[in-house]
N, C-alpha and C. Protein backbone atom coordinates (compact mmCIF):
# COMPACT_ATOMS: atom_id res chain seq x y z
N UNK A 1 -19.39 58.38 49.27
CA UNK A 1 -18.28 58.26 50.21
C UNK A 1 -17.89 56.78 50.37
N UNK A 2 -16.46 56.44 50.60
CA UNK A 2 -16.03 55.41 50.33
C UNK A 2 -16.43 54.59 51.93
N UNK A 3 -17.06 53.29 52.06
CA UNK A 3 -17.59 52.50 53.18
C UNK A 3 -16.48 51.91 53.50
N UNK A 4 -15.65 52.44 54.40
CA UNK A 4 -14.31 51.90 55.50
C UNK A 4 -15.30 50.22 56.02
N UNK A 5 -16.18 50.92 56.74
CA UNK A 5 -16.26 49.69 57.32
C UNK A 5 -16.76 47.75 57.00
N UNK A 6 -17.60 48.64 55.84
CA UNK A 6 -17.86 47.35 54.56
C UNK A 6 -16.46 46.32 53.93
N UNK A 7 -15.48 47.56 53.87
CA UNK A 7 -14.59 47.30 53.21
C UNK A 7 -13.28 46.19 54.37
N UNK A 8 -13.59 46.33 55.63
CA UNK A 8 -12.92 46.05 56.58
C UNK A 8 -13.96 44.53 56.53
N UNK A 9 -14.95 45.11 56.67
CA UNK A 9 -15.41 43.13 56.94
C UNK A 9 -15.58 42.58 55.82
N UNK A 10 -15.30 42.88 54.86
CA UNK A 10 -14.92 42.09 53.79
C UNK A 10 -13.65 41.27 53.37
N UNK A 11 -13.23 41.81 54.20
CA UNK A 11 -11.33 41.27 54.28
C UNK A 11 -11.75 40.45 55.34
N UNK A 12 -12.43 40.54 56.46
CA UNK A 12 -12.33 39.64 57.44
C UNK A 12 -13.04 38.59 57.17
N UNK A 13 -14.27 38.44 56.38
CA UNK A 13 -14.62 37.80 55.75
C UNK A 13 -13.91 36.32 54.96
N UNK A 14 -12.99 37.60 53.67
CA UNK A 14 -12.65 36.32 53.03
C UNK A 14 -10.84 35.95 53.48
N UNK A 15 -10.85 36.86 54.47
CA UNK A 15 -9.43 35.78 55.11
C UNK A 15 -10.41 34.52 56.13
N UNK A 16 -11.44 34.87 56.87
CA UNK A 16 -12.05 33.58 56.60
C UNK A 16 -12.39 32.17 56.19
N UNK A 17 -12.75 32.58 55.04
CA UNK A 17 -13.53 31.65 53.51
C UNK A 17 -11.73 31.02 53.69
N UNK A 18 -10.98 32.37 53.30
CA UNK A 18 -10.00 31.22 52.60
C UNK A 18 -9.23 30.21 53.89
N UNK A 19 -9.14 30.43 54.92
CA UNK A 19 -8.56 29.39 55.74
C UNK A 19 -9.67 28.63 56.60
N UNK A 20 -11.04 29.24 56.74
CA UNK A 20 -12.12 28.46 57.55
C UNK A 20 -11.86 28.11 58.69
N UNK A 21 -11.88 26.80 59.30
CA UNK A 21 -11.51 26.59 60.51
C UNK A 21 -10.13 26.78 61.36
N UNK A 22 -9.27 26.83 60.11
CA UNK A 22 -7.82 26.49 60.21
C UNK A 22 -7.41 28.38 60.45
N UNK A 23 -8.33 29.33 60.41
CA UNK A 23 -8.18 30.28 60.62
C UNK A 23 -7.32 30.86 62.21
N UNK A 24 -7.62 30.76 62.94
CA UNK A 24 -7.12 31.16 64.32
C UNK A 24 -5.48 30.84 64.63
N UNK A 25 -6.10 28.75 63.88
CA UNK A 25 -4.33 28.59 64.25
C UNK A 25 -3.47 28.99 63.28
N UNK A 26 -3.73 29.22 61.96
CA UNK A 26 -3.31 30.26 61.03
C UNK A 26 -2.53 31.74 61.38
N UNK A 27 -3.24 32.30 62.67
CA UNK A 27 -3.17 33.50 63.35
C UNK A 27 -2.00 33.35 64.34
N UNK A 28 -2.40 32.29 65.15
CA UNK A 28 -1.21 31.82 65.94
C UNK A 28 -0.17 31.67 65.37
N UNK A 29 -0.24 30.81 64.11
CA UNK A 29 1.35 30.45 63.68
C UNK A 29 1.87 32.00 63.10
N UNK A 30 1.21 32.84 62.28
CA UNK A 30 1.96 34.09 62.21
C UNK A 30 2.43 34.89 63.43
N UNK A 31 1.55 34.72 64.44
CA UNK A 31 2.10 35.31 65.72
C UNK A 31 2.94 34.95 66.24
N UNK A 32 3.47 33.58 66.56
CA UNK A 32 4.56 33.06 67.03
C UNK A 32 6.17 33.33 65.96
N UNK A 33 5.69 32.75 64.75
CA UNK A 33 6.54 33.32 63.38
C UNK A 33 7.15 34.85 63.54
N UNK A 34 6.16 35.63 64.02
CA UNK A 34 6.83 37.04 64.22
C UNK A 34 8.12 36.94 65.09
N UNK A 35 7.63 36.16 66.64
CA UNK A 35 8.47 36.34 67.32
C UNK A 35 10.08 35.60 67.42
N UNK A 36 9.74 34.77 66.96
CA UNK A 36 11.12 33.99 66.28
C UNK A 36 11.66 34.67 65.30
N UNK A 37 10.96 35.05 64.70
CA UNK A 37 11.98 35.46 63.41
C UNK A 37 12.40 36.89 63.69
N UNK A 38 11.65 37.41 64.82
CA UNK A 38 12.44 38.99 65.53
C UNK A 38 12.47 39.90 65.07
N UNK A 39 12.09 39.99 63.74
CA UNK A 39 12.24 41.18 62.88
C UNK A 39 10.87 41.59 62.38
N UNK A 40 10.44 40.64 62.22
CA UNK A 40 8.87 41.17 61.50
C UNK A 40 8.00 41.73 62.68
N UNK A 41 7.38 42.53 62.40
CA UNK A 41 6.47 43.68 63.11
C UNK A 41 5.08 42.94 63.56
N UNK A 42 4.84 42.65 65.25
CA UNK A 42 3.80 41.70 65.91
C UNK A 42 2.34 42.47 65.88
N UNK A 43 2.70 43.88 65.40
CA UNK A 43 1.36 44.69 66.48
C UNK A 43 0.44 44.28 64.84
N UNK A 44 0.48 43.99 64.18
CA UNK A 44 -0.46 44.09 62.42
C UNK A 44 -1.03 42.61 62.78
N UNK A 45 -0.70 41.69 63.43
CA UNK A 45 -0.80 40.13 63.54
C UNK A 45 -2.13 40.42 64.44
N UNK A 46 -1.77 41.44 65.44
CA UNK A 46 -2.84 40.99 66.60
C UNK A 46 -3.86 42.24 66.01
N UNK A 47 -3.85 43.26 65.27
CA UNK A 47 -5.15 44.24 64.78
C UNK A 47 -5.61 43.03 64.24
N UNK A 48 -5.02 42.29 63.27
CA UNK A 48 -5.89 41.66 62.55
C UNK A 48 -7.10 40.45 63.50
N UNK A 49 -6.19 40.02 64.13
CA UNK A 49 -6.96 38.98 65.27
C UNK A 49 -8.39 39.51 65.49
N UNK A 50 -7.85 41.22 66.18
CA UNK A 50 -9.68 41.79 66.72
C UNK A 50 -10.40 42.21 65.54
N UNK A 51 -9.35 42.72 64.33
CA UNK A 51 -10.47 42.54 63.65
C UNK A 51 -11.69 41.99 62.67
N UNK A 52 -10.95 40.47 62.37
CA UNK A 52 -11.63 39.25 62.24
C UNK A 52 -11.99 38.60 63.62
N UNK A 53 -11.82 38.14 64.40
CA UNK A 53 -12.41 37.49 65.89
C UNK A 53 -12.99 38.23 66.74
N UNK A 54 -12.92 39.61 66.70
CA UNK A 54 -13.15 40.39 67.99
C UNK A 54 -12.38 40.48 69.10
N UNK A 55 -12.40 41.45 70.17
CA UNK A 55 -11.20 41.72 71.30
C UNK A 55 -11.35 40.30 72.05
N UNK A 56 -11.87 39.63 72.49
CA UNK A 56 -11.79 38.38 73.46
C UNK A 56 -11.63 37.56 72.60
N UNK A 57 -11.50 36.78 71.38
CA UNK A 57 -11.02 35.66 71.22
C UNK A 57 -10.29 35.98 69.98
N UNK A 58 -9.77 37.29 69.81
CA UNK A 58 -8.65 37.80 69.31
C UNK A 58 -7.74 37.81 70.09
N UNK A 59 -7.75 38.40 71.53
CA UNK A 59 -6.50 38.31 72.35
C UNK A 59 -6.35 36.67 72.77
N UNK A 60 -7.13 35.99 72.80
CA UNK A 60 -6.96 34.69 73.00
C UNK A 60 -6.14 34.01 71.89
N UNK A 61 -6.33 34.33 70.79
CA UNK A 61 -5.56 33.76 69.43
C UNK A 61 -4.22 34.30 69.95
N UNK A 62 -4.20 35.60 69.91
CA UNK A 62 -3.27 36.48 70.06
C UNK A 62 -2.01 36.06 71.00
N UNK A 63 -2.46 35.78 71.90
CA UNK A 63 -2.09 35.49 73.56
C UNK A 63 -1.47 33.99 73.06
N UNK A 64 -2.26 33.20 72.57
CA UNK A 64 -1.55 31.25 72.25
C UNK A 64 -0.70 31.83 71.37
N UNK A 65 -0.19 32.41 70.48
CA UNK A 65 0.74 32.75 69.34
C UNK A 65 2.03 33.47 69.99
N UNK A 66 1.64 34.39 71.08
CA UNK A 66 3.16 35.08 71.66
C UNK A 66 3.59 33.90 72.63
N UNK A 67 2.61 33.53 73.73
CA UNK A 67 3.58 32.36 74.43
C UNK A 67 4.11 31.84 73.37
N UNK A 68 3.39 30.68 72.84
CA UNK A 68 4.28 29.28 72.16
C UNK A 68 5.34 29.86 71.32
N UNK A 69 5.04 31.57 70.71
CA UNK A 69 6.60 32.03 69.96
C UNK A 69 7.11 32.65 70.83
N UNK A 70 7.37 32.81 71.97
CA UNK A 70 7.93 33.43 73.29
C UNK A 70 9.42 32.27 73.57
N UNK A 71 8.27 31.43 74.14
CA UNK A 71 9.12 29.74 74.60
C UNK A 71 9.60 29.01 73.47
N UNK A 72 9.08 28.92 72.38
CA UNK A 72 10.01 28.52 70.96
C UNK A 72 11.18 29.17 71.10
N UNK A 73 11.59 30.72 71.14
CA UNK A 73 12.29 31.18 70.61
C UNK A 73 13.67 31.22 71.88
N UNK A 74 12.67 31.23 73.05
CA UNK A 74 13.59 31.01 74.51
C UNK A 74 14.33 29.61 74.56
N UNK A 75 13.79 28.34 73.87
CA UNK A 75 14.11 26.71 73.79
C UNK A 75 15.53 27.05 73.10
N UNK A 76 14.80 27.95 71.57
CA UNK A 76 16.11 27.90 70.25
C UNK A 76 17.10 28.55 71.14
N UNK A 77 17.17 29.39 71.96
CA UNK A 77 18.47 30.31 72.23
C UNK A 77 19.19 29.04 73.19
N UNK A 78 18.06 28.33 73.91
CA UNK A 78 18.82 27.54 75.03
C UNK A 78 19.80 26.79 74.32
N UNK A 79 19.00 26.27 73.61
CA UNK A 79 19.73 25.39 72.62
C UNK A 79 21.52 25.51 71.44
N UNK A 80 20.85 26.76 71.07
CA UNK A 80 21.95 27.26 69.80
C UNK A 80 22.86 28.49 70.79
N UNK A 81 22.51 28.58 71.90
CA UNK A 81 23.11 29.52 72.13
C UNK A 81 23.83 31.05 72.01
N UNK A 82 24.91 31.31 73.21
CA UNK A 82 25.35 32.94 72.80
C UNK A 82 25.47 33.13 71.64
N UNK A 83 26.67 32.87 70.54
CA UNK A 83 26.65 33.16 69.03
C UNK A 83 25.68 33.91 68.52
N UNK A 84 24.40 32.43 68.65
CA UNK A 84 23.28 32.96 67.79
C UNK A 84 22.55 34.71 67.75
N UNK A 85 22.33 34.37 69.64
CA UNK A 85 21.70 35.80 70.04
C UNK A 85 22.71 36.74 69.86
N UNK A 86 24.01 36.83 70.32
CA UNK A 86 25.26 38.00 69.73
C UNK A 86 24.47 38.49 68.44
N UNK A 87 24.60 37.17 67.34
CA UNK A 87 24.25 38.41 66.67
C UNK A 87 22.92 38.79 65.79
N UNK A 88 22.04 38.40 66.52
CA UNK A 88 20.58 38.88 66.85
C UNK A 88 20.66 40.16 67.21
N UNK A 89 20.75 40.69 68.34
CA UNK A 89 21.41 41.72 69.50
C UNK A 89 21.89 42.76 68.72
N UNK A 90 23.32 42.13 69.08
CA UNK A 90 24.58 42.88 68.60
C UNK A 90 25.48 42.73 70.32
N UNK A 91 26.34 42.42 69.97
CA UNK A 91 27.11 42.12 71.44
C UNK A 91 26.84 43.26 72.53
N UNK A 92 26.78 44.54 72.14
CA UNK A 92 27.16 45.48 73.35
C UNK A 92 25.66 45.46 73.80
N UNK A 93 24.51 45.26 73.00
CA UNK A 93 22.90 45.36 73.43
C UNK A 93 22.67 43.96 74.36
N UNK A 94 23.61 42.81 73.99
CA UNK A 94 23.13 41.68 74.62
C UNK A 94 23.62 41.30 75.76
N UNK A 95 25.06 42.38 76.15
CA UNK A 95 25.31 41.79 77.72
C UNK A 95 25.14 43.07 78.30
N UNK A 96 24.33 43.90 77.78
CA UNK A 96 23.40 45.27 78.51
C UNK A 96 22.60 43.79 79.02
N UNK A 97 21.68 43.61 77.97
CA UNK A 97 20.35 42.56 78.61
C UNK A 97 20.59 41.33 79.73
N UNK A 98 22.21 40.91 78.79
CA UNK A 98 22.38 39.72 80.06
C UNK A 98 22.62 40.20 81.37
N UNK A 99 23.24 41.24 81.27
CA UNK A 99 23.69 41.59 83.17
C UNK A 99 22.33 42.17 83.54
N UNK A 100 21.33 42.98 83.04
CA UNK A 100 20.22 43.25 83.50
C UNK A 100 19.22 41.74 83.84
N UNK A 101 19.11 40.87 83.03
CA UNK A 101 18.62 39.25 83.29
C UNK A 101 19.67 38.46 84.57
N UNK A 102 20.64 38.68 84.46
CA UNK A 102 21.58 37.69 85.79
C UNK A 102 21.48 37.97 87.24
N UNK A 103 21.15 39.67 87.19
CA UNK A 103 21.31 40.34 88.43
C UNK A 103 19.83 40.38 89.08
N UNK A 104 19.66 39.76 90.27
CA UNK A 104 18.46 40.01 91.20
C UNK A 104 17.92 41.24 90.74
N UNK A 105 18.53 42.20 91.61
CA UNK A 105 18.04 43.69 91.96
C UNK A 105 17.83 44.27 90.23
N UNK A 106 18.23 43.83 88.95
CA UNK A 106 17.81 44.67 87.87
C UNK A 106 17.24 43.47 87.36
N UNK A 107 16.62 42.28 87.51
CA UNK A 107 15.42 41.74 86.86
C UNK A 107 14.32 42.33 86.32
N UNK A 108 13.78 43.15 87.41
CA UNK A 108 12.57 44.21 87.65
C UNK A 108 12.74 45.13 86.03
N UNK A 109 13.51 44.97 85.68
CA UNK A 109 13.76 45.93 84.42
C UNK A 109 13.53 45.41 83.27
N UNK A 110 13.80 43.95 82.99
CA UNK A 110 13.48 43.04 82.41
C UNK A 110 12.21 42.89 82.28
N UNK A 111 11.35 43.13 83.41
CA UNK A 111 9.96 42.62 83.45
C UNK A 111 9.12 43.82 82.82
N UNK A 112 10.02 45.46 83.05
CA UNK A 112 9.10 46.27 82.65
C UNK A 112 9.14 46.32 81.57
N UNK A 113 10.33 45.96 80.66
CA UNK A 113 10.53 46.03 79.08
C UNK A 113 9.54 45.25 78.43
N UNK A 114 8.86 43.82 78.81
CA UNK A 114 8.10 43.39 78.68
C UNK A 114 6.64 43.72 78.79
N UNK A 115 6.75 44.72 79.91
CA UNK A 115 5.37 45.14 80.25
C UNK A 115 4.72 46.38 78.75
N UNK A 116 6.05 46.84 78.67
CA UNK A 116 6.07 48.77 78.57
C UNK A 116 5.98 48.02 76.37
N UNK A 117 4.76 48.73 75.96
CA UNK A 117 4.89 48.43 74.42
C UNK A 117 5.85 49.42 74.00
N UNK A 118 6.71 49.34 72.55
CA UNK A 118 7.77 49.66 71.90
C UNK A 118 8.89 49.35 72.12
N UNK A 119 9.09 48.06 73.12
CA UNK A 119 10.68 47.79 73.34
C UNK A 119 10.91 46.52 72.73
N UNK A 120 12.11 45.82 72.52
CA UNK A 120 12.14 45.43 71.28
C UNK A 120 12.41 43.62 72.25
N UNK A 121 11.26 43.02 72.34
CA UNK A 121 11.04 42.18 73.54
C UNK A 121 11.47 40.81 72.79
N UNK A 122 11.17 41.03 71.91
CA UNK A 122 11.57 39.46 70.75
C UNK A 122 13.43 39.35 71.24
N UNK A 123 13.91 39.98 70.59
CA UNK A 123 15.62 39.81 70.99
C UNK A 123 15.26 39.82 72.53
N UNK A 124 14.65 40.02 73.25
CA UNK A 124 14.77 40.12 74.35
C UNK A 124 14.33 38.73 75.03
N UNK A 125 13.68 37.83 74.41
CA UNK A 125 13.75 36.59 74.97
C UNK A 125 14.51 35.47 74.45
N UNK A 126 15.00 36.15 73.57
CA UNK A 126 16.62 34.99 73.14
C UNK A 126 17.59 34.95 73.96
N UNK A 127 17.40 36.60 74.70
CA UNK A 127 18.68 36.61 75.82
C UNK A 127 18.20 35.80 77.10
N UNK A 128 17.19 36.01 77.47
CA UNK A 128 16.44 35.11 78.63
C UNK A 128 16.72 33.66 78.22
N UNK A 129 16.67 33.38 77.10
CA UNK A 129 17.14 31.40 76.93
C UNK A 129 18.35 31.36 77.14
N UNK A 130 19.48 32.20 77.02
CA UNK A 130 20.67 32.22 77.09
C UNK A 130 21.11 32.45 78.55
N UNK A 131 20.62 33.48 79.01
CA UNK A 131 21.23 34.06 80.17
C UNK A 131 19.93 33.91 81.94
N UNK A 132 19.10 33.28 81.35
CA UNK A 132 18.06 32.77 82.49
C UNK A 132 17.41 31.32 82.34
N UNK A 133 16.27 31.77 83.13
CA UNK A 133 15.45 30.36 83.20
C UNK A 133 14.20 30.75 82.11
N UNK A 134 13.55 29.10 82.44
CA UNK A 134 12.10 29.37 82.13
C UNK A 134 10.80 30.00 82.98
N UNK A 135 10.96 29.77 83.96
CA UNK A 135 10.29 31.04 84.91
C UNK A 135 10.17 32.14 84.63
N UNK A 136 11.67 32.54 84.20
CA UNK A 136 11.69 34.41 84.02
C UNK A 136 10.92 34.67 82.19
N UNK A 137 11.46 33.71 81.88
CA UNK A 137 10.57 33.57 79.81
C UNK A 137 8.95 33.35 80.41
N UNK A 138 8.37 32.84 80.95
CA UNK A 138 7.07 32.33 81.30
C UNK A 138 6.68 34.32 81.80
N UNK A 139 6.93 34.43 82.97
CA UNK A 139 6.65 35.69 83.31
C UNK A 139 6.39 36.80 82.88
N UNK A 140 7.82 36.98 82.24
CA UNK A 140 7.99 37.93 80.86
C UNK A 140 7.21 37.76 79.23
N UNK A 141 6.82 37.00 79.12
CA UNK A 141 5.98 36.77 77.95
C UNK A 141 4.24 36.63 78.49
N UNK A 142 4.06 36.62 79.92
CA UNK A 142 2.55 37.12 80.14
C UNK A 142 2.46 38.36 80.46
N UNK A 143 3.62 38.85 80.70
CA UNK A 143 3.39 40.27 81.14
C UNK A 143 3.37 41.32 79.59
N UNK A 144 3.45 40.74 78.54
CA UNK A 144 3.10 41.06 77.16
C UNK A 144 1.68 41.38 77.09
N UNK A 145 0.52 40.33 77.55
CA UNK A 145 -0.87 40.63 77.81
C UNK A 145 -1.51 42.20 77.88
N UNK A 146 -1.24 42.92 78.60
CA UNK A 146 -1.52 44.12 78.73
C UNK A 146 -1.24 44.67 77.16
N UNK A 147 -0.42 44.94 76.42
CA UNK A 147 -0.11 45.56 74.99
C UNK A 147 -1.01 44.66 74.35
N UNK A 148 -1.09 43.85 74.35
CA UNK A 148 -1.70 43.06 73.54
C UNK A 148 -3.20 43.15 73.35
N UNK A 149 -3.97 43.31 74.38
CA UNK A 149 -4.92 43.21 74.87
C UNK A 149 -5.52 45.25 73.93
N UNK A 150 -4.99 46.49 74.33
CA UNK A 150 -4.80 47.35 73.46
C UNK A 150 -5.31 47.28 71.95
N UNK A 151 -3.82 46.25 71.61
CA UNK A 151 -3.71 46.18 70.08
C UNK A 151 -4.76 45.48 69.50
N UNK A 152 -5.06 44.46 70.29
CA UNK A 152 -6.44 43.70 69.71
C UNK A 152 -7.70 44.13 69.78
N UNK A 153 -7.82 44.95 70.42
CA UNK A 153 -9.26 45.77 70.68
C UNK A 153 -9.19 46.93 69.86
N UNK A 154 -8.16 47.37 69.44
CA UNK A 154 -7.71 48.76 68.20
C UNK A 154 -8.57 47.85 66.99
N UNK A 155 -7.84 46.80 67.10
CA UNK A 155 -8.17 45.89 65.57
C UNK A 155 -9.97 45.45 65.60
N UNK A 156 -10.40 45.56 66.56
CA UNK A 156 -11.90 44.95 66.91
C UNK A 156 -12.89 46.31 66.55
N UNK A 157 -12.43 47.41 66.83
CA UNK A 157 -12.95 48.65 67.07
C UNK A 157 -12.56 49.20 64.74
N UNK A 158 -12.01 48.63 64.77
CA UNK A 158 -11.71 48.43 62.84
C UNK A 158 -12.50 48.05 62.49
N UNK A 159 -12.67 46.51 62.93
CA UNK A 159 -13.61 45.91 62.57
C UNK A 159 -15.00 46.34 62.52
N UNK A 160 -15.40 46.83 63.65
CA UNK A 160 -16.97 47.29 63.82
C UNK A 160 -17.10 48.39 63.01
N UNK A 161 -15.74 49.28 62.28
CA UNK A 161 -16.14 50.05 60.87
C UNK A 161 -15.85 51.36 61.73
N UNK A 162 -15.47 51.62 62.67
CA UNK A 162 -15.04 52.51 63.92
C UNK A 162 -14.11 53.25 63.25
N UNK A 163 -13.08 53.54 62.48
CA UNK A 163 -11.93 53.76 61.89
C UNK A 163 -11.66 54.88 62.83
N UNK A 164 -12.21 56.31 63.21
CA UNK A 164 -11.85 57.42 63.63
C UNK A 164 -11.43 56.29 64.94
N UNK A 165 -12.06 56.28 65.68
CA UNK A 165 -11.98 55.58 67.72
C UNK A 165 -10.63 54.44 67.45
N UNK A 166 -10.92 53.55 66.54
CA UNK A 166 -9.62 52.94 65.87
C UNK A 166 -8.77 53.30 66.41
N UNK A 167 -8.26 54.09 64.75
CA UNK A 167 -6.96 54.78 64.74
C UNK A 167 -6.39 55.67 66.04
N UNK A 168 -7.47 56.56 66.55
CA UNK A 168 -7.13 57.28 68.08
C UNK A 168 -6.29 56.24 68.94
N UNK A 169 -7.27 55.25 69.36
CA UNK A 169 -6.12 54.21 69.96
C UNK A 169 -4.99 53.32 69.50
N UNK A 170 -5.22 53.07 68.54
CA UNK A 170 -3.56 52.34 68.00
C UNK A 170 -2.61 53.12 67.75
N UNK A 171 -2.89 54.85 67.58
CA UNK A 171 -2.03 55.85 67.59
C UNK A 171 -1.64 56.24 68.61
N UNK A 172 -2.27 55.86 69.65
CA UNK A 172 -2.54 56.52 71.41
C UNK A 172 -1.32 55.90 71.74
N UNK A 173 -1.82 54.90 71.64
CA UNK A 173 -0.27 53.45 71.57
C UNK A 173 0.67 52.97 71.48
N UNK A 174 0.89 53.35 69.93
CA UNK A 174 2.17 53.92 69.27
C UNK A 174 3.11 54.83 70.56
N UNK A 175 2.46 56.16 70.65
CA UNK A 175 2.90 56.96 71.13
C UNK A 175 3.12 56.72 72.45
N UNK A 176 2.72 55.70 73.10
CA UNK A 176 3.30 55.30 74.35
C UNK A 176 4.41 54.14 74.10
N UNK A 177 4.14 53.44 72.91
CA UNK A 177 5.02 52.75 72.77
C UNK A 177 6.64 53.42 72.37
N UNK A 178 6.60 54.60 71.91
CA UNK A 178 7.72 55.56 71.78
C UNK A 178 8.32 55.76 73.16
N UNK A 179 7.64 56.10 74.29
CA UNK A 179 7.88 56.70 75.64
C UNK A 179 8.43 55.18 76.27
N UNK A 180 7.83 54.05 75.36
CA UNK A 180 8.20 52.76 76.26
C UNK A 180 9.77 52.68 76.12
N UNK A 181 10.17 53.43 74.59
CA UNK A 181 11.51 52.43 74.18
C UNK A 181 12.21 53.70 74.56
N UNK A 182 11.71 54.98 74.94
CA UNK A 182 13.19 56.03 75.69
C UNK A 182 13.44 55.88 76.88
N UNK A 183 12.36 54.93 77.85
CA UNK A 183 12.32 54.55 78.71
C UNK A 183 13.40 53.58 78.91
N UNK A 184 12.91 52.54 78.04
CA UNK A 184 14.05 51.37 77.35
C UNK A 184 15.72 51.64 77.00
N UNK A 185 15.78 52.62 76.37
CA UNK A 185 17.09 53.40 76.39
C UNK A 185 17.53 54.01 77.60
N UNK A 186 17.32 54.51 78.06
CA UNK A 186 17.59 55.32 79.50
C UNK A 186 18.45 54.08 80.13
N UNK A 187 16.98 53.34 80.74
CA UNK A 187 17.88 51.87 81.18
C UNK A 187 19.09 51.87 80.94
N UNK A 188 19.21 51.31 79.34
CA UNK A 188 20.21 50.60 79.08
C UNK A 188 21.34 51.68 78.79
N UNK A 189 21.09 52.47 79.00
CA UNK A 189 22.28 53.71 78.42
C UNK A 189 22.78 54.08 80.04
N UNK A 190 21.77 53.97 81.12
CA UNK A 190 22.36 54.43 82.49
C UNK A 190 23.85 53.70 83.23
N UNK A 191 24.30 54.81 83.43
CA UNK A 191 25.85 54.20 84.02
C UNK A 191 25.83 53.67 85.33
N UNK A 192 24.72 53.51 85.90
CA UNK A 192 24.51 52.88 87.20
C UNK A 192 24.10 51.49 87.58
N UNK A 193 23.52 51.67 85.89
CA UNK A 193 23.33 50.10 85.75
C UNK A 193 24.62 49.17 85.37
N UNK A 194 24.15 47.76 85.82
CA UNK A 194 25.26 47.04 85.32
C UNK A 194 25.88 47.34 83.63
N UNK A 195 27.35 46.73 83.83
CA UNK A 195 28.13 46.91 82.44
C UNK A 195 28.71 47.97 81.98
């Protein structure tokens, strides 16, 4: 029978060997890289974290890589502005987000999209550089922690050669992360909300 779990620390191993010390911040810079570049998929960045580092200084890698690509990507929007995020977005998704970011009383919505895994939070802090502060980017990118924290312990529980307990939870996950983004839609599709 084929050894899953041999085969798992052997990869963790020689992604190791091949970056050595430079490993973690290696981890970080793909983690932050995800979030700037908005399109590439974050949750494979942080399995890998737990399952070379383990859940605590996997989510720690994990955790330095979404801030600093959180606030990178919140600086670039301040900077390059609406245009850019338009068409990141797509106009009608980005002044859904901006009037939900401008307005007191629907901030709170902002914060849960952040909270809730499967919503699509990367475009979602380009609009925060554009249409808020750094307070609300600071907030909203720790309130990421919770998913994160999940995904990296899925990847740790790999690691230890676990594959069945694994997969249960990163699938568990998934599937809340589905409920996160109809959740996410609802929002933004409700006529009560702004826009």
């Amino acid at each position: 029978m084929y050894d899953y779990s041999q085969n798992i620390a052997d990869m963790a191993d020689s992604i190791e060997n091949m970056f050595g010390a430079w490993g973690a911040l290696v981890l970080i810079l793909f983690q932050a890289l995800q979030i700037v570049i908005a399109v590439l998929p974050g949750g494979f960045v942080e399995v890998a974290g737990g399952i070379i580092y383990g859940t605590l200084k996997g989510l720690v890698i994990s955790s330095a890589g979404i801030l600093s690509g959180s606030l990178l990507a919140f600086f670039i929007a301040k900077k390059l502005g609406r245009k850019l995020v338009i068409s990141l977005a797509g106009r009608e998704k980005f002044e859904r987000y901006e009037a939900l970011v401008k307005k007191k009383k629907f901030k709170g919505f902002i914060y849960l999209f952040f909270f809730l895994p499967g919503v699509p939070k990367d475009i979602l802090i380009y609009v925060i550089g554009v249409a808020s502060d750094y307070k609300t980017a600071l907030i909203a990118s720790l309130l990421r922690i919770p998913a994160t924290v999940v995904t990296v312990h899925a990847g740790s529980i790999f690691g230890s050669g676990s594959l069945a307990e694994g997969a249960a939870l990163y699938f568990g996950f998934i599937f809340i992360g589905i409920l996160g983004l109809v959740i996410h839609n609802k929002i933004l599709s409700d006529k009560k909300n702004p826009i």
